[in-house]
C-alpha atoms as a PDB file:
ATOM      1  CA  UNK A   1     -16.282  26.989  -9.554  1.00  0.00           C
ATOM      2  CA  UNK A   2     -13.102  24.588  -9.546  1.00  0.00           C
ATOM      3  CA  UNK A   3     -12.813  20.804  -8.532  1.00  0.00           C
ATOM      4  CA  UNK A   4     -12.478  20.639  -4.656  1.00  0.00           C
ATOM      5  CA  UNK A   5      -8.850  19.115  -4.122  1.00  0.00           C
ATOM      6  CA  UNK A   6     -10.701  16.033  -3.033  1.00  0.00           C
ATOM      7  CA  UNK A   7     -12.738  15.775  -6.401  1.00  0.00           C
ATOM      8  CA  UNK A   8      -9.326  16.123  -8.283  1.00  0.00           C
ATOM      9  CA  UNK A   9      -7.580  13.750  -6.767  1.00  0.00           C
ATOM     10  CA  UNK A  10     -10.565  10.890  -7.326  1.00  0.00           C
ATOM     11  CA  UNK A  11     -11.301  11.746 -10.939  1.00  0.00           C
ATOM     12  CA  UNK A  12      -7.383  11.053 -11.557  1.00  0.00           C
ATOM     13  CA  UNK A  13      -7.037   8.346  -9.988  1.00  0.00           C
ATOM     14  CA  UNK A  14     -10.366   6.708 -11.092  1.00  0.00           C
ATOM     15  CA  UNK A  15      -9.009   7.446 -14.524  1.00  0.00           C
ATOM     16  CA  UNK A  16      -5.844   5.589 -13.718  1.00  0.00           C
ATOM     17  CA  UNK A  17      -7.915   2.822 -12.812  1.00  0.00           C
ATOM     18  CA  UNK A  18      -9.874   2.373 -15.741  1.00  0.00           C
ATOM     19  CA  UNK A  19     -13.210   3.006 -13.879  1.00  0.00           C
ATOM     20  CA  UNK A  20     -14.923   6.111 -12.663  1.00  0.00           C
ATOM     21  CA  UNK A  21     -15.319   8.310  -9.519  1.00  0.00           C
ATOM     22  CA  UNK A  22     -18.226   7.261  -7.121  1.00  0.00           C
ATOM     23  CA  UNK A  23     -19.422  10.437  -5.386  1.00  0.00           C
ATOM     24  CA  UNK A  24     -22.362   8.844  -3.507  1.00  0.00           C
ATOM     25  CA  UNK A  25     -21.943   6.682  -0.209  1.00  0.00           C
ATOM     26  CA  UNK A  26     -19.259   4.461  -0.133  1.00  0.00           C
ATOM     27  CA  UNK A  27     -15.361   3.946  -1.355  1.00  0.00           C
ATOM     28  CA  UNK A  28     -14.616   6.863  -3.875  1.00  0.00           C
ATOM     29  CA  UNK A  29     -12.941   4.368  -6.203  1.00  0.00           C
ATOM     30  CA  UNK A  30     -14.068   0.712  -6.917  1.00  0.00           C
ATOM     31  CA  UNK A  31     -11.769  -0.682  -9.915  1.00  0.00           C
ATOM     32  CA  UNK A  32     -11.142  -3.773 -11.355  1.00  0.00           C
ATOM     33  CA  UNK A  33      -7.978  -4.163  -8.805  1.00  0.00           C
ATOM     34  CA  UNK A  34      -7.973  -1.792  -5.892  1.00  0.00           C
ATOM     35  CA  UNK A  35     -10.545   0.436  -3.548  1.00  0.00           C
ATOM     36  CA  UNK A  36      -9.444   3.609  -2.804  1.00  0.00           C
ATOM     37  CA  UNK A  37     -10.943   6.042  -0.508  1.00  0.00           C
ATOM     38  CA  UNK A  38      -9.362   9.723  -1.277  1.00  0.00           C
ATOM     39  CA  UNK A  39      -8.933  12.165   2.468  1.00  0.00           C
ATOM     40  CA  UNK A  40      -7.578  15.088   1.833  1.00  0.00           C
ATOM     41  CA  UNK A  41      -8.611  16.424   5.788  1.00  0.00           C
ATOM     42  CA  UNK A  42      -6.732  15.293   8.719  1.00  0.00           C
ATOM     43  CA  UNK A  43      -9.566  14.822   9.921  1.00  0.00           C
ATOM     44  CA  UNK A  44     -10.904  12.163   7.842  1.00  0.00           C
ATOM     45  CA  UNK A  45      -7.843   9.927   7.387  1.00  0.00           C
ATOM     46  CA  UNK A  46      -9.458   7.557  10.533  1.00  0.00           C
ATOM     47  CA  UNK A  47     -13.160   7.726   8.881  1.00  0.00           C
ATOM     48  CA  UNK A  48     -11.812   7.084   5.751  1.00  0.00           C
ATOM     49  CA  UNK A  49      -9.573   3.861   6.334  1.00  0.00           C
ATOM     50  CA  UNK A  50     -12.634   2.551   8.439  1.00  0.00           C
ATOM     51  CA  UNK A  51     -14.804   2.800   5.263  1.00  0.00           C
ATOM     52  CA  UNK A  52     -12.429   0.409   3.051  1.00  0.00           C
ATOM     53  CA  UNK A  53     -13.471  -2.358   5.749  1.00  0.00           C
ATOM     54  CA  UNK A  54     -15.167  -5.607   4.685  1.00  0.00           C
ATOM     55  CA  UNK A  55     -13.411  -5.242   0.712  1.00  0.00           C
ATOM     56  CA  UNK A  56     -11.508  -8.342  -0.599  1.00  0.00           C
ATOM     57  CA  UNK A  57      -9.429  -6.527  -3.225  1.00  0.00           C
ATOM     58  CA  UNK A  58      -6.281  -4.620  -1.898  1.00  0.00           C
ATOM     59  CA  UNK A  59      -7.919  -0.979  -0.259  1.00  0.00           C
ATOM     60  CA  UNK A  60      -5.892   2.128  -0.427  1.00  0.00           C
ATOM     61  CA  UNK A  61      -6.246   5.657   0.969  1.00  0.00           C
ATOM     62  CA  UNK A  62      -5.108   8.101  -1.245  1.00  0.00           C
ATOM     63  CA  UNK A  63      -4.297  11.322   0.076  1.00  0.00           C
ATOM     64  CA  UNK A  64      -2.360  14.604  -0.760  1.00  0.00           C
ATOM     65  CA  UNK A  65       1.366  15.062  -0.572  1.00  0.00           C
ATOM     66  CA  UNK A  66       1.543  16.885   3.108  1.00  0.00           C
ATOM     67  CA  UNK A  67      -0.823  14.229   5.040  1.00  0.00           C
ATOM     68  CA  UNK A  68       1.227  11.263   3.395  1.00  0.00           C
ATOM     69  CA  UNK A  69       3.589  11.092   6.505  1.00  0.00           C
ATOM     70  CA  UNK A  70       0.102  11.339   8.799  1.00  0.00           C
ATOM     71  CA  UNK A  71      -1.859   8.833   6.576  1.00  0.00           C
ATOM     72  CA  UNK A  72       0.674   6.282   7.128  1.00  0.00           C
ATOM     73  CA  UNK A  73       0.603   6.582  10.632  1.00  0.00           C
ATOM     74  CA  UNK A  74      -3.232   6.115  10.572  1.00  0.00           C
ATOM     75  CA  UNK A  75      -3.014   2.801   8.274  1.00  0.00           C
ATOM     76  CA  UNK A  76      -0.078   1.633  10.119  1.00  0.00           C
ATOM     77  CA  UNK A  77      -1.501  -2.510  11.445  1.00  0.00           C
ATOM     78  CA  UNK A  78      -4.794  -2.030   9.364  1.00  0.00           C
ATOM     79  CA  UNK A  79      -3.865  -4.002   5.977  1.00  0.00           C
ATOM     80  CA  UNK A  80      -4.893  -0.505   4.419  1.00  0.00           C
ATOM     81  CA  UNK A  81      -2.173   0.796   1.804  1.00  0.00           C
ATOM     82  CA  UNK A  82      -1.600   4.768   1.061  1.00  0.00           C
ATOM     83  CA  UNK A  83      -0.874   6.349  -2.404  1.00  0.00           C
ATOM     84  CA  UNK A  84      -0.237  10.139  -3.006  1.00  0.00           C
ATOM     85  CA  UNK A  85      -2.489  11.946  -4.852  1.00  0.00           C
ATOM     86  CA  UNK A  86      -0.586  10.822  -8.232  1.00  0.00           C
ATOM     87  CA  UNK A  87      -1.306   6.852  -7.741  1.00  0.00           C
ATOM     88  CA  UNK A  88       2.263   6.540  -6.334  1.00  0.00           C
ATOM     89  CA  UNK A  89       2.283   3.701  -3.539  1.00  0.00           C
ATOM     90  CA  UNK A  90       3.570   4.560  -0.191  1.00  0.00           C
ATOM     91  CA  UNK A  91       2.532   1.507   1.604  1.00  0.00           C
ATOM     92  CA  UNK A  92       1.135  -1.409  -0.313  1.00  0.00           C
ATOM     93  CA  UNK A  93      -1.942  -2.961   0.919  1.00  0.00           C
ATOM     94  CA  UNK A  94      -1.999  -5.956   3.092  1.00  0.00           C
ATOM     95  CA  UNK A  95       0.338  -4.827   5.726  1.00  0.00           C
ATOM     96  CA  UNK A  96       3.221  -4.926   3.618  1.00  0.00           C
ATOM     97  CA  UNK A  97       6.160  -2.232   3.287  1.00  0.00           C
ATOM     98  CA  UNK A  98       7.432  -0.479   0.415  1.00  0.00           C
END
């Protein structure tokens, strides 16, 4: 059996960052820069952002191409950034805009 998309999508970007791919409790991807929580459900864009709470490095959900536009809406006013399932940044972190 395959990678689930979700499982993809953290092993990649985990490589990008130059750590690996937590798959117990907690943020998917703790690197030397950035968390990043990976939701590749509609319905677990909210749980997701809530999880990157209480981090002091900049915290990203990372997501897959058709839930960017949704992501972005959930993150909107949380400080939470969003990447596509490539590492490309959609919104930074911190509030700011892209």
């Amino acid at each position: 059996m395959g990678l689930s998309k979700h499982d993809e999508i953290a092993k990649r970007l985990a490589k990008q960052q130059g750590t690996d791919y937590n798959q117990g409790q907690g943020p998917d991807i703790i690197g030397p820069r950035r968390v990043i929580e990976v939701a590749t459900h509609v319905g677990d864009l909210e749980d997701s952002t809530r999880q990157l709470q209480g981090f002091d490095k900049p915290r990203y959900l990372a997501t897959t191409s058709d839930l960017l536009k949704k992501a972005l809406e959930v993150a909107k006013g949380t400080g939470v950034g969003v990447m596509g399932p490539t590492g490309h940044i959609a919104k930074r972190a911190g509030g700011g805009r892209r």
